[in-house]
PDB file of N, CA and C in Angstrom:
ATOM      1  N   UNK A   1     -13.602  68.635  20.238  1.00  0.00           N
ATOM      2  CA  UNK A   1     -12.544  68.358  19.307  1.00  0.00           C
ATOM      3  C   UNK A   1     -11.511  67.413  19.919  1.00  0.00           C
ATOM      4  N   UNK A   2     -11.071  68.003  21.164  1.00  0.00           N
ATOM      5  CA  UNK A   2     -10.467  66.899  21.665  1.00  0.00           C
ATOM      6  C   UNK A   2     -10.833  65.205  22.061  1.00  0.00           C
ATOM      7  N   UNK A   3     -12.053  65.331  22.441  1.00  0.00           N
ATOM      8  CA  UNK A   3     -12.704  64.191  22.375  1.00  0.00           C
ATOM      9  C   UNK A   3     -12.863  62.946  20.993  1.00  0.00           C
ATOM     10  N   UNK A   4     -13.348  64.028  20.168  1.00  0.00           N
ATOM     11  CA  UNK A   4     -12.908  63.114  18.633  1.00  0.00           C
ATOM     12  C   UNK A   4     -11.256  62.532  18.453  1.00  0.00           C
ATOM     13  N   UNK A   5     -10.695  63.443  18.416  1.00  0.00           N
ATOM     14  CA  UNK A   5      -9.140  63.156  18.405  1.00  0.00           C
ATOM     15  C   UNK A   5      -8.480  61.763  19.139  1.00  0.00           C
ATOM     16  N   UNK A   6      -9.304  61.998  20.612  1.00  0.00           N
ATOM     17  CA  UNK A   6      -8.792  60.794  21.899  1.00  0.00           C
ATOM     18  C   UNK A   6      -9.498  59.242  21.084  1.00  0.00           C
ATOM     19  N   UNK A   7     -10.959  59.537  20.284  1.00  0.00           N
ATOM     20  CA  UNK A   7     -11.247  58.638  19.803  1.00  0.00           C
ATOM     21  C   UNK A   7     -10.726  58.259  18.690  1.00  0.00           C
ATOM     22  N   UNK A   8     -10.138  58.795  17.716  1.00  0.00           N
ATOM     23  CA  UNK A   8      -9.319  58.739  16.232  1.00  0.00           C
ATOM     24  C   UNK A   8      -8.435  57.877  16.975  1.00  0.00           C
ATOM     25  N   UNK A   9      -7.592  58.134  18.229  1.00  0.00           N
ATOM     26  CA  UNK A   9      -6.118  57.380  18.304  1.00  0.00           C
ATOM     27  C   UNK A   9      -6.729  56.503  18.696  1.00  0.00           C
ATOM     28  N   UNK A  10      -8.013  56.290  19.553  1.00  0.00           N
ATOM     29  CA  UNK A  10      -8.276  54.945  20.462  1.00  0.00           C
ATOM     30  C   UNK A  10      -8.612  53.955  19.197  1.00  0.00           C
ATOM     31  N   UNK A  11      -9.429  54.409  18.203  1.00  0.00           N
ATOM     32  CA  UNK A  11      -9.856  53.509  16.979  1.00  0.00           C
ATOM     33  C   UNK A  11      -8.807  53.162  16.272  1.00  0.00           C
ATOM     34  N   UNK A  12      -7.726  53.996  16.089  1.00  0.00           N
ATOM     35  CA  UNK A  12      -5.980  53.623  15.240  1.00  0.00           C
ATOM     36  C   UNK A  12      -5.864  52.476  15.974  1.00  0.00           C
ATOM     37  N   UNK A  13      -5.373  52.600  17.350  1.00  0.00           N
ATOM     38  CA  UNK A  13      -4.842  51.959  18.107  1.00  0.00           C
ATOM     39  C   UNK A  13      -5.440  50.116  18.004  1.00  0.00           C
ATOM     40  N   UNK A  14      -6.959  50.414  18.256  1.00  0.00           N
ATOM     41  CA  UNK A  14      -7.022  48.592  18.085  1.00  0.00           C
ATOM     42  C   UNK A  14      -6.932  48.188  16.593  1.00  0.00           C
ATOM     43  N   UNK A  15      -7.315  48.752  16.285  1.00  0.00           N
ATOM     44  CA  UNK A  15      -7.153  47.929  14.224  1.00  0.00           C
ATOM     45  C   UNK A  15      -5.817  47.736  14.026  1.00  0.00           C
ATOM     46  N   UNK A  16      -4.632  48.661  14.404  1.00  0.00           N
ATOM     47  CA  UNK A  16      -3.232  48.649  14.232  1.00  0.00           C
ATOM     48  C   UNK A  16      -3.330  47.248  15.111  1.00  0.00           C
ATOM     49  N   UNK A  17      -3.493  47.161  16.322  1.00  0.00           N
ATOM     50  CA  UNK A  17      -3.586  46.070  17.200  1.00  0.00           C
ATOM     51  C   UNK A  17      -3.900  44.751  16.678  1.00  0.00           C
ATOM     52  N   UNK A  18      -5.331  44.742  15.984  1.00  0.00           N
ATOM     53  CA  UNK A  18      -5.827  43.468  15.262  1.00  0.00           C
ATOM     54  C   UNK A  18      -4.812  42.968  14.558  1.00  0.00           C
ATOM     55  N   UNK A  19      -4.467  43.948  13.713  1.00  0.00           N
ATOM     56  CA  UNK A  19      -3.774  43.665  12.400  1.00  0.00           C
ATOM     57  C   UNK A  19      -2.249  42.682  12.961  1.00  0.00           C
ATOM     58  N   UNK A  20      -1.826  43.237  13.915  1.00  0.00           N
ATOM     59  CA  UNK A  20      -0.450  42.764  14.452  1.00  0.00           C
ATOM     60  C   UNK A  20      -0.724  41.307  14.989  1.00  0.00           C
ATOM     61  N   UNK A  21      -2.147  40.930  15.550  1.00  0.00           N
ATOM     62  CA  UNK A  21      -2.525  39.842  16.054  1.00  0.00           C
ATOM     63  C   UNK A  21      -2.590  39.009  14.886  1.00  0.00           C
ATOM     64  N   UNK A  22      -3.352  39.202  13.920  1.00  0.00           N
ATOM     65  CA  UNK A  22      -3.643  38.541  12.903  1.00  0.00           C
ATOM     66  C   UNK A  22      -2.191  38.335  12.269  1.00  0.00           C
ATOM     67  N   UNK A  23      -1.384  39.047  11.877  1.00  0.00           N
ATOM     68  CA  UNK A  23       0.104  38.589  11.455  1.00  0.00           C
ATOM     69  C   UNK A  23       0.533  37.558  12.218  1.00  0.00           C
ATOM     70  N   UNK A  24       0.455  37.771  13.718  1.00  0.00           N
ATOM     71  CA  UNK A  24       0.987  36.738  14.616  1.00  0.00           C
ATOM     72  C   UNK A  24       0.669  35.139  14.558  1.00  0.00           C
ATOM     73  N   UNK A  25      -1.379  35.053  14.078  1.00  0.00           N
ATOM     74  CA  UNK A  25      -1.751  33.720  13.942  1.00  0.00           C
ATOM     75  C   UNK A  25      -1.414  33.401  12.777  1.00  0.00           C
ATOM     76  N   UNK A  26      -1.241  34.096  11.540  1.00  0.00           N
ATOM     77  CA  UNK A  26      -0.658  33.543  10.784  1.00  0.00           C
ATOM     78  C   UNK A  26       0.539  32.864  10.656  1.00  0.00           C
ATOM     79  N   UNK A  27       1.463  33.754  11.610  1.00  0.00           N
ATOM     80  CA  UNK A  27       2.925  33.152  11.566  1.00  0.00           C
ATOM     81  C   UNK A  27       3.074  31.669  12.387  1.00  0.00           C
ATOM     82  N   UNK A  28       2.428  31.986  12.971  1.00  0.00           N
ATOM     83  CA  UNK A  28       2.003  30.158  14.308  1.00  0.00           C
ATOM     84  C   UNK A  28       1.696  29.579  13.761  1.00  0.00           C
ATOM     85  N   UNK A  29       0.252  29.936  12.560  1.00  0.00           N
ATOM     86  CA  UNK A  29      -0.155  28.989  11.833  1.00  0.00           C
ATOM     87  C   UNK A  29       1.151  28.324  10.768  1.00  0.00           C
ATOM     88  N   UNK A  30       1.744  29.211  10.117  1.00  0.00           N
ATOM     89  CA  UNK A  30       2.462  28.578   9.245  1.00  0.00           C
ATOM     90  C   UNK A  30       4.126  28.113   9.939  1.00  0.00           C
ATOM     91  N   UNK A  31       4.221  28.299  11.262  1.00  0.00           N
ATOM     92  CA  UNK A  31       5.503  27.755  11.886  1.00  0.00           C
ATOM     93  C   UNK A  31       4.655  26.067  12.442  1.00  0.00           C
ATOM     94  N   UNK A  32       3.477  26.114  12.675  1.00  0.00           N
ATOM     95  CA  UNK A  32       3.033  24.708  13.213  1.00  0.00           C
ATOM     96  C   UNK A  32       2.575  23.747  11.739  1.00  0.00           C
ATOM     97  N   UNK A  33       2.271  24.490  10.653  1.00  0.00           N
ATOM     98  CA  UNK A  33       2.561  23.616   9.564  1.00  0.00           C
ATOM     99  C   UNK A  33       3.846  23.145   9.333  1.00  0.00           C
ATOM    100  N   UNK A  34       5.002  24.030   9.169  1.00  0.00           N
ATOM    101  CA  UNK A  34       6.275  23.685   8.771  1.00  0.00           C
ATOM    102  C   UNK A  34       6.698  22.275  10.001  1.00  0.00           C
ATOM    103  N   UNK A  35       6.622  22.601  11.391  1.00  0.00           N
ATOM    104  CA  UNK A  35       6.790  21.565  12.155  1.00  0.00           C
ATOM    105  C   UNK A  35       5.918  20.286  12.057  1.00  0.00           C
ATOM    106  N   UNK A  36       5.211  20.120  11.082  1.00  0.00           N
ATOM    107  CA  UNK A  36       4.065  19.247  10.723  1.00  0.00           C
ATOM    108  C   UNK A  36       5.142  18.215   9.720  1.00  0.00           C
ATOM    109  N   UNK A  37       5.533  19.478   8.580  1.00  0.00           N
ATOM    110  CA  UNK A  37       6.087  19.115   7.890  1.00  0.00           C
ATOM    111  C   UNK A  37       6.992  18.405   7.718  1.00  0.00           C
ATOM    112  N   UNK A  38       8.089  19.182   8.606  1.00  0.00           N
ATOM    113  CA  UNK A  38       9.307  18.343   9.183  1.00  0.00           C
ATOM    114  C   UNK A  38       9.646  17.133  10.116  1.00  0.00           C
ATOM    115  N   UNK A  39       8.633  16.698  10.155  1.00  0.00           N
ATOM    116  CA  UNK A  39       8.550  15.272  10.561  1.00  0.00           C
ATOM    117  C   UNK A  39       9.509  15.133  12.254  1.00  0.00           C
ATOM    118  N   UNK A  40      10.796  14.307  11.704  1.00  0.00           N
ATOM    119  CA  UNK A  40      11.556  13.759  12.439  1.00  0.00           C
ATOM    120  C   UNK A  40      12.695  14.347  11.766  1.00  0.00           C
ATOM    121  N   UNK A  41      12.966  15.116  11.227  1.00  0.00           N
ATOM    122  CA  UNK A  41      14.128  15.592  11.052  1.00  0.00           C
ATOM    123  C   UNK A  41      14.835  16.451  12.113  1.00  0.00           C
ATOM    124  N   UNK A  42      16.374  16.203  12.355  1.00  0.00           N
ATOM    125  CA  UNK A  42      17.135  16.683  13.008  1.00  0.00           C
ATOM    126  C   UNK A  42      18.381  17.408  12.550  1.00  0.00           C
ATOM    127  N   UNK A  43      18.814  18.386  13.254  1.00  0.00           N
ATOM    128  CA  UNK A  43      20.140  18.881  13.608  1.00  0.00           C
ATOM    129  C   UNK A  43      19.886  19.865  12.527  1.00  0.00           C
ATOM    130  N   UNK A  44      20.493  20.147  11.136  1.00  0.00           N
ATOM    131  CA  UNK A  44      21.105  20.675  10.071  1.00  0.00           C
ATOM    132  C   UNK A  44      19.800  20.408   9.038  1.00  0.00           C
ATOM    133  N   UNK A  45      19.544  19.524   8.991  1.00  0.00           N
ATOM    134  CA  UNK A  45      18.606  18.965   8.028  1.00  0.00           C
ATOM    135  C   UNK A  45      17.246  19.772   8.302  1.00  0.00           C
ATOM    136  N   UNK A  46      16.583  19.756   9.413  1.00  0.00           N
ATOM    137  CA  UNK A  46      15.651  20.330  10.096  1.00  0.00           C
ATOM    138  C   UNK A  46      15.753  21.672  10.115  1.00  0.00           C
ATOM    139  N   UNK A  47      16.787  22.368  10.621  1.00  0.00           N
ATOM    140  CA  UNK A  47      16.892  24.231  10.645  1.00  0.00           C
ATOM    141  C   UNK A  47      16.908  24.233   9.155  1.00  0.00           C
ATOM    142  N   UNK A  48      17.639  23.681   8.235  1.00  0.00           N
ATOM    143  CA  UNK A  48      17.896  24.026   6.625  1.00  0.00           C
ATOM    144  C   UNK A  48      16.300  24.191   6.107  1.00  0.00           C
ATOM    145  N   UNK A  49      15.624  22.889   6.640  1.00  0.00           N
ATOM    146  CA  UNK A  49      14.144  22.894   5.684  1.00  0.00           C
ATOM    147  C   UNK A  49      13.437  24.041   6.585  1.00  0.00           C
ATOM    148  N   UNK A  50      13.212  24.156   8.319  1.00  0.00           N
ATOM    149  CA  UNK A  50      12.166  24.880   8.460  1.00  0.00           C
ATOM    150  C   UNK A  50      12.699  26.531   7.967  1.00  0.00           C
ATOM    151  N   UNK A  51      13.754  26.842   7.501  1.00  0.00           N
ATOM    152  CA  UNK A  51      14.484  28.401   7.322  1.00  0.00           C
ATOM    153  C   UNK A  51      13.629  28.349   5.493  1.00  0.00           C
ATOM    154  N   UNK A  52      13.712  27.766   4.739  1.00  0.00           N
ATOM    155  CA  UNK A  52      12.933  27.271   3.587  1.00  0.00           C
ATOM    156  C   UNK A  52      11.471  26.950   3.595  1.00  0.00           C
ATOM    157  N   UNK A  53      11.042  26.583   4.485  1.00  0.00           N
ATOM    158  CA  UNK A  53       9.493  26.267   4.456  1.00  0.00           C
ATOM    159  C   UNK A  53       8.926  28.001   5.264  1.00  0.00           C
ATOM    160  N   UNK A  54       9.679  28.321   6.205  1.00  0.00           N
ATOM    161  CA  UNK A  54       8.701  29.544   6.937  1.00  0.00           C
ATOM    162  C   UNK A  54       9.087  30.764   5.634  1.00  0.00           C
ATOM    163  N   UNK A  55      10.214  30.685   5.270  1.00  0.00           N
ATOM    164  CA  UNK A  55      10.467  31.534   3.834  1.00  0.00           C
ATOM    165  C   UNK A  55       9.517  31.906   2.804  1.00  0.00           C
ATOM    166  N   UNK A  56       8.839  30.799   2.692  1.00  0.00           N
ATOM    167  CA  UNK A  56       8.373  30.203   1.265  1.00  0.00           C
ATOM    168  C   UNK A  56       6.619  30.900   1.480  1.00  0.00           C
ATOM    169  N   UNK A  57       6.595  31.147   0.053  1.00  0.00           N
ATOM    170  CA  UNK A  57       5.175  32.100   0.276  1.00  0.00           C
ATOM    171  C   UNK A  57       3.917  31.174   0.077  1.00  0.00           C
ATOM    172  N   UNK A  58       2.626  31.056   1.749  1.00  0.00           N
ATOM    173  CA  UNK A  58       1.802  30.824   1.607  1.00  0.00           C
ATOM    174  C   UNK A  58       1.289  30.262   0.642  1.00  0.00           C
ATOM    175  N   UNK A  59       0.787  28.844   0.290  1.00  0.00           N
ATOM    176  CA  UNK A  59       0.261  28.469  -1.004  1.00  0.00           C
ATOM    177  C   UNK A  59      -1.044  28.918  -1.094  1.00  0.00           C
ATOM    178  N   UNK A  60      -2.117  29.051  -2.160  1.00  0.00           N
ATOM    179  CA  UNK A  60      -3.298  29.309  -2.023  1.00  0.00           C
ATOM    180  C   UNK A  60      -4.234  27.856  -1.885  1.00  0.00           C
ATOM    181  N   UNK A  61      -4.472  28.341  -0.838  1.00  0.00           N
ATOM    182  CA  UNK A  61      -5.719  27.227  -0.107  1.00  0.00           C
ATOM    183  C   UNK A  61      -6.837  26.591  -1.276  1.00  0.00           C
ATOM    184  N   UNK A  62      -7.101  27.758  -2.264  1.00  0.00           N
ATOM    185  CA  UNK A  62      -8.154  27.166  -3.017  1.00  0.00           C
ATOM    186  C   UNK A  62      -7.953  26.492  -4.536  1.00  0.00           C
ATOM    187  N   UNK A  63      -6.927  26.306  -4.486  1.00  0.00           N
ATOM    188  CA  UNK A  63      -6.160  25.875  -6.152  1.00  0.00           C
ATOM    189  C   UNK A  63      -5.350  24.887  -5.466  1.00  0.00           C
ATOM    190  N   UNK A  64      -5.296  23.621  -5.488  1.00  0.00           N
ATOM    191  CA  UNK A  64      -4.299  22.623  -5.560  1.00  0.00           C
ATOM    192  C   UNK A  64      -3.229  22.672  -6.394  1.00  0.00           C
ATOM    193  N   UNK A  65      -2.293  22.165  -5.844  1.00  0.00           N
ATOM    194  CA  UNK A  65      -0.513  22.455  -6.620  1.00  0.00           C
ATOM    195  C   UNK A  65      -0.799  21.335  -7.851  1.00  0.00           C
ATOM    196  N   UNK A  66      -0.327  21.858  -9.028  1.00  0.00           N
ATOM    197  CA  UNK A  66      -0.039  20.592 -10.064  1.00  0.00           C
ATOM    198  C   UNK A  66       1.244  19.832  -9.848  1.00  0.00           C
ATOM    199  N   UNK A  67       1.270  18.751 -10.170  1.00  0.00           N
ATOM    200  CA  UNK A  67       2.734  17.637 -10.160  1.00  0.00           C
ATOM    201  C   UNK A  67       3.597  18.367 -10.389  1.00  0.00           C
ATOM    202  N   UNK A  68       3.546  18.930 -11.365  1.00  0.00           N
ATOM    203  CA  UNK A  68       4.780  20.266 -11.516  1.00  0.00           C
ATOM    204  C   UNK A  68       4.941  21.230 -10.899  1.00  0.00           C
ATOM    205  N   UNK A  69       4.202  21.844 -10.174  1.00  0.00           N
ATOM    206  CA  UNK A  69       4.282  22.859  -9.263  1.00  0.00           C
ATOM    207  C   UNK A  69       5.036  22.092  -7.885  1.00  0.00           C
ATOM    208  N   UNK A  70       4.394  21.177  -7.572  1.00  0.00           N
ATOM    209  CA  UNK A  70       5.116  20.258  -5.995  1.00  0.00           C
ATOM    210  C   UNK A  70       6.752  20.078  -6.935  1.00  0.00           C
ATOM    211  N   UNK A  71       6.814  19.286  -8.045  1.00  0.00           N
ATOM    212  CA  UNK A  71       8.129  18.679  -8.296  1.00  0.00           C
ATOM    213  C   UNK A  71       8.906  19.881  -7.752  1.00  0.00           C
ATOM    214  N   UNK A  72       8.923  21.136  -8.392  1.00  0.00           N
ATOM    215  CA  UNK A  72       9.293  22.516  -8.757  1.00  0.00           C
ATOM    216  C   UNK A  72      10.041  22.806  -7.019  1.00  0.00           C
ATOM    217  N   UNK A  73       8.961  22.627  -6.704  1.00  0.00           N
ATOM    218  CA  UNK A  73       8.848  23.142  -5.005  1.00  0.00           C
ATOM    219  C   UNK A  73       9.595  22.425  -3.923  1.00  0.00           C
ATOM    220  N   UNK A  74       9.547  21.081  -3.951  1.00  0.00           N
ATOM    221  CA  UNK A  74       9.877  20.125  -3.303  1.00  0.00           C
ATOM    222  C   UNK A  74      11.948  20.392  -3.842  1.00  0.00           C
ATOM    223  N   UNK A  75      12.127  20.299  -5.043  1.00  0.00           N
ATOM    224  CA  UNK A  75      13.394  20.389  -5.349  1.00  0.00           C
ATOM    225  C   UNK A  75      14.148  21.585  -5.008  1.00  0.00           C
ATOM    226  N   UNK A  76      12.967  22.966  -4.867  1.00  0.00           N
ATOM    227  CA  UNK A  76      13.814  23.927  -4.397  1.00  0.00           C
ATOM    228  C   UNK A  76      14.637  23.645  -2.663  1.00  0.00           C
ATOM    229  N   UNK A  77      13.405  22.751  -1.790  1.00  0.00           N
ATOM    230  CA  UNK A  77      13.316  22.559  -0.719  1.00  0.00           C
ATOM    231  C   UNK A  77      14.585  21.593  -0.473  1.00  0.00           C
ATOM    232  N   UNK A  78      14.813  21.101  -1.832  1.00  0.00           N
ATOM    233  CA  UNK A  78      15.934  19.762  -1.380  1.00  0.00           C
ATOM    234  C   UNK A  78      16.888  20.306  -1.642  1.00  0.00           C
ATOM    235  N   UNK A  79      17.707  21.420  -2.037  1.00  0.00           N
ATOM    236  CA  UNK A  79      19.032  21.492  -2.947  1.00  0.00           C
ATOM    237  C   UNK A  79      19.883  21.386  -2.037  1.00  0.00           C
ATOM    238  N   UNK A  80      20.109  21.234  -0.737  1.00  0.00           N
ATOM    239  CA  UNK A  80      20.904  20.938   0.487  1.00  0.00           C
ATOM    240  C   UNK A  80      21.151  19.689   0.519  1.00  0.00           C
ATOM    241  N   UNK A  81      20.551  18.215  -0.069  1.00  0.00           N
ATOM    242  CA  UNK A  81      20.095  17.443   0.619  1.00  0.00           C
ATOM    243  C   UNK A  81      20.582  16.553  -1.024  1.00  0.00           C
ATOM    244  N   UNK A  82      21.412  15.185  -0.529  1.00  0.00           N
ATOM    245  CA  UNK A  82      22.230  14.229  -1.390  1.00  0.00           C
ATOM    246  C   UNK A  82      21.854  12.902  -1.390  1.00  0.00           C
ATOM    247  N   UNK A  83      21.898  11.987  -2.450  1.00  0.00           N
ATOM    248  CA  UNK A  83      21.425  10.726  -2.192  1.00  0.00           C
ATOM    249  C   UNK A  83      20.606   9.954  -1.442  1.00  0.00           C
ATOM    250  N   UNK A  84      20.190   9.195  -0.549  1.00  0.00           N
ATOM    251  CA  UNK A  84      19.358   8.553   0.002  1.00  0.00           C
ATOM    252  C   UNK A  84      18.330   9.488   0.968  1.00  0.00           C
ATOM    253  N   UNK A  85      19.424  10.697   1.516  1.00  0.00           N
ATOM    254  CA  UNK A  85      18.208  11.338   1.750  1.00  0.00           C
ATOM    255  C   UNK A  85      17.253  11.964   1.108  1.00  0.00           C
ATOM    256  N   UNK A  86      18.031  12.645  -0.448  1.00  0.00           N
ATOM    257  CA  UNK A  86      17.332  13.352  -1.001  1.00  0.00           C
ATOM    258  C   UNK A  86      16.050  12.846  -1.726  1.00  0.00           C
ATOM    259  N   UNK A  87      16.522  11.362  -2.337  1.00  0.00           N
ATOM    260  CA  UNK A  87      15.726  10.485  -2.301  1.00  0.00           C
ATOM    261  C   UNK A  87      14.226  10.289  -1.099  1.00  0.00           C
ATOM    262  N   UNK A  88      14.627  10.097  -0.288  1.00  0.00           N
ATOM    263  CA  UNK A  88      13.562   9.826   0.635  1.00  0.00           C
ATOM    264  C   UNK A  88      12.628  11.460   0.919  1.00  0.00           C
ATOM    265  N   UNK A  89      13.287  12.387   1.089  1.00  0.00           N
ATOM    266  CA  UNK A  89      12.728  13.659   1.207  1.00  0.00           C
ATOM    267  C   UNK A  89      11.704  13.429  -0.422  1.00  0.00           C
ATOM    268  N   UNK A  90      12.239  13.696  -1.185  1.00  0.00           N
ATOM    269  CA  UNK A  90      11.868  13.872  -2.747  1.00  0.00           C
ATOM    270  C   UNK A  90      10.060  13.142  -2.689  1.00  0.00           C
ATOM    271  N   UNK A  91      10.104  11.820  -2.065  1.00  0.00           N
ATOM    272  CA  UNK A  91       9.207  10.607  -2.532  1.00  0.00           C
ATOM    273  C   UNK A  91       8.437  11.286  -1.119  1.00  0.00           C
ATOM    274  N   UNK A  92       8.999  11.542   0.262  1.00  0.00           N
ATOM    275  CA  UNK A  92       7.988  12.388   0.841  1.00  0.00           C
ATOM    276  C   UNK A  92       6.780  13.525   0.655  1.00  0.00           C
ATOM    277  N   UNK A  93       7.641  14.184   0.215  1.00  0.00           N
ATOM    278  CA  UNK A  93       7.557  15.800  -0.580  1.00  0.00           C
ATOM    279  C   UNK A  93       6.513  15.643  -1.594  1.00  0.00           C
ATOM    280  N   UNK A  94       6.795  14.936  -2.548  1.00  0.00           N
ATOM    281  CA  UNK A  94       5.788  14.851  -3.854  1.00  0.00           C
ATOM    282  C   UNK A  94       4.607  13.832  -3.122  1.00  0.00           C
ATOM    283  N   UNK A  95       4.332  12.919  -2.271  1.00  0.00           N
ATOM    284  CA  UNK A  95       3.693  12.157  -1.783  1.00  0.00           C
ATOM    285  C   UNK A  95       2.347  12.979  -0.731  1.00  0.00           C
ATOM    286  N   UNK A  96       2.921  14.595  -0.720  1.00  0.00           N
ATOM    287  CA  UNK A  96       1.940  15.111   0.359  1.00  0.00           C
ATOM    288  C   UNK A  96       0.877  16.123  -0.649  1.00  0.00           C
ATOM    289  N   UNK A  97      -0.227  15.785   0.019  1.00  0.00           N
ATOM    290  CA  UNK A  97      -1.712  16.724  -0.587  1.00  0.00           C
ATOM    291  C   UNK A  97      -1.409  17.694  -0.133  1.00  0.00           C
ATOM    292  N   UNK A  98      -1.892  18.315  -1.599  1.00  0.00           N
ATOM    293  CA  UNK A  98      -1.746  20.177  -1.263  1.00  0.00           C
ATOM    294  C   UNK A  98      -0.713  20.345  -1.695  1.00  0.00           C
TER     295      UNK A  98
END
Protein backbone atom coordinates (compact mmCIF):
# COMPACT_ATOMS: atom_id res chain seq x y z
CA UNK A 1 0.00 0.00 0.00
CA UNK A 2 2.62 2.14 0.74
CA UNK A 3 4.41 1.45 -2.28
CA UNK A 4 1.37 2.37 -4.54
CA UNK A 5 0.94 5.62 -2.66
CA UNK A 6 5.04 6.55 -3.11
CA UNK A 7 4.04 5.82 -6.79
CA UNK A 8 0.60 7.96 -6.97
CA UNK A 9 2.86 11.07 -5.68
CA UNK A 10 5.88 10.09 -7.94
CA UNK A 11 3.28 9.97 -11.09
CA UNK A 12 1.43 13.49 -9.62
CA UNK A 13 4.64 14.86 -9.35
CA UNK A 14 6.00 14.65 -13.12
CA UNK A 15 2.69 15.45 -15.05
CA UNK A 16 2.22 18.45 -12.47
CA UNK A 17 5.95 18.97 -13.64
CA UNK A 18 5.26 18.62 -17.51
CA UNK A 19 2.42 20.72 -17.30
CA UNK A 20 4.48 23.70 -15.59
CA UNK A 21 7.17 23.12 -18.39
CA UNK A 22 4.81 23.28 -21.08
CA UNK A 23 3.25 26.68 -19.63
CA UNK A 24 6.82 27.87 -19.53
CA UNK A 25 7.48 27.12 -23.54
CA UNK A 26 4.57 28.61 -24.22
CA UNK A 27 5.25 31.76 -22.42
CA UNK A 28 8.96 32.03 -24.28
CA UNK A 29 7.22 31.13 -27.17
CA UNK A 30 4.84 33.97 -27.05
CA UNK A 31 7.43 36.58 -25.22
CA UNK A 32 9.94 35.76 -28.41
CA UNK A 33 7.00 36.45 -30.79
CA UNK A 34 6.04 39.71 -29.11
CA UNK A 35 9.94 40.69 -29.33
CA UNK A 36 9.63 39.71 -33.04
CA UNK A 37 6.95 41.94 -33.10
CA UNK A 38 8.27 44.88 -31.60
CA UNK A 39 10.74 45.54 -33.92
CA UNK A 40 12.88 48.58 -32.92
CA UNK A 41 10.77 50.09 -30.64
CA UNK A 42 12.01 51.83 -27.56
CA UNK A 43 11.58 53.24 -24.09
CA UNK A 44 7.58 53.71 -23.42
CA UNK A 45 6.47 52.72 -26.76
CA UNK A 46 8.02 49.20 -26.48
CA UNK A 47 7.00 48.27 -22.59
CA UNK A 48 3.30 49.83 -23.64
CA UNK A 49 3.06 47.31 -26.77
CA UNK A 50 4.99 44.22 -25.26
CA UNK A 51 2.49 44.65 -21.71
CA UNK A 52 -0.46 44.44 -24.69
CA UNK A 53 0.91 41.85 -26.94
CA UNK A 54 2.01 39.19 -23.90
CA UNK A 55 -1.70 40.19 -22.52
CA UNK A 56 -3.47 39.43 -25.53
CA UNK A 57 -4.92 35.91 -26.02
CA UNK A 58 -3.03 33.44 -28.29
CA UNK A 59 -4.48 33.68 -31.84
CA UNK A 60 -5.55 30.36 -33.36
CA UNK A 61 -2.86 29.03 -35.56
CA UNK A 62 -5.40 27.41 -37.87
CA UNK A 63 -7.92 30.22 -38.96
CA UNK A 64 -6.25 33.33 -40.35
CA UNK A 65 -7.37 36.82 -38.91
CA UNK A 66 -9.88 38.66 -41.33
CA UNK A 67 -9.01 42.51 -42.27
CA UNK A 68 -11.36 43.17 -39.63
CA UNK A 69 -10.23 41.13 -37.06
CA UNK A 70 -6.27 42.63 -37.54
CA UNK A 71 -7.97 46.34 -38.04
CA UNK A 72 -9.90 45.52 -34.59
CA UNK A 73 -6.64 44.26 -33.02
CA UNK A 74 -3.98 46.37 -34.26
CA UNK A 75 -6.17 49.57 -32.97
CA UNK A 76 -6.64 48.04 -29.65
CA UNK A 77 -2.69 47.73 -29.69
CA UNK A 78 -2.39 51.45 -30.78
CA UNK A 79 -4.66 53.49 -28.38
CA UNK A 80 -1.37 54.85 -26.66
CA UNK A 81 0.11 55.86 -29.77
CA UNK A 82 -0.66 59.58 -31.90
CA UNK A 83 -0.04 60.73 -35.34
CA UNK A 84 2.92 59.70 -37.34
CA UNK A 85 3.55 57.08 -35.14
CA UNK A 86 0.29 55.75 -34.96
CA UNK A 87 0.25 55.98 -38.49
CA UNK A 88 3.33 54.01 -39.09
CA UNK A 89 2.47 51.32 -36.31
CA UNK A 90 -1.23 51.07 -37.96
CA UNK A 91 0.34 50.37 -41.81
CA UNK A 92 2.86 47.94 -39.86
CA UNK A 93 0.28 46.10 -37.90
CA UNK A 94 -2.29 45.55 -40.69
CA UNK A 95 0.75 44.77 -43.16
CA UNK A 96 1.71 41.49 -40.99
CA UNK A 97 0.43 37.70 -41.92
CA UNK A 98 -1.50 36.08 -39.47
Amino acid sequence: MIIRATALIAVLSLTLGANTAFAANSQQNKMTECNKQAGDKKGDDRKAFMKSCLAAAPAAASTPMTQQQKMTACNQQATDKKGDDRKAFMKSCLSNKG
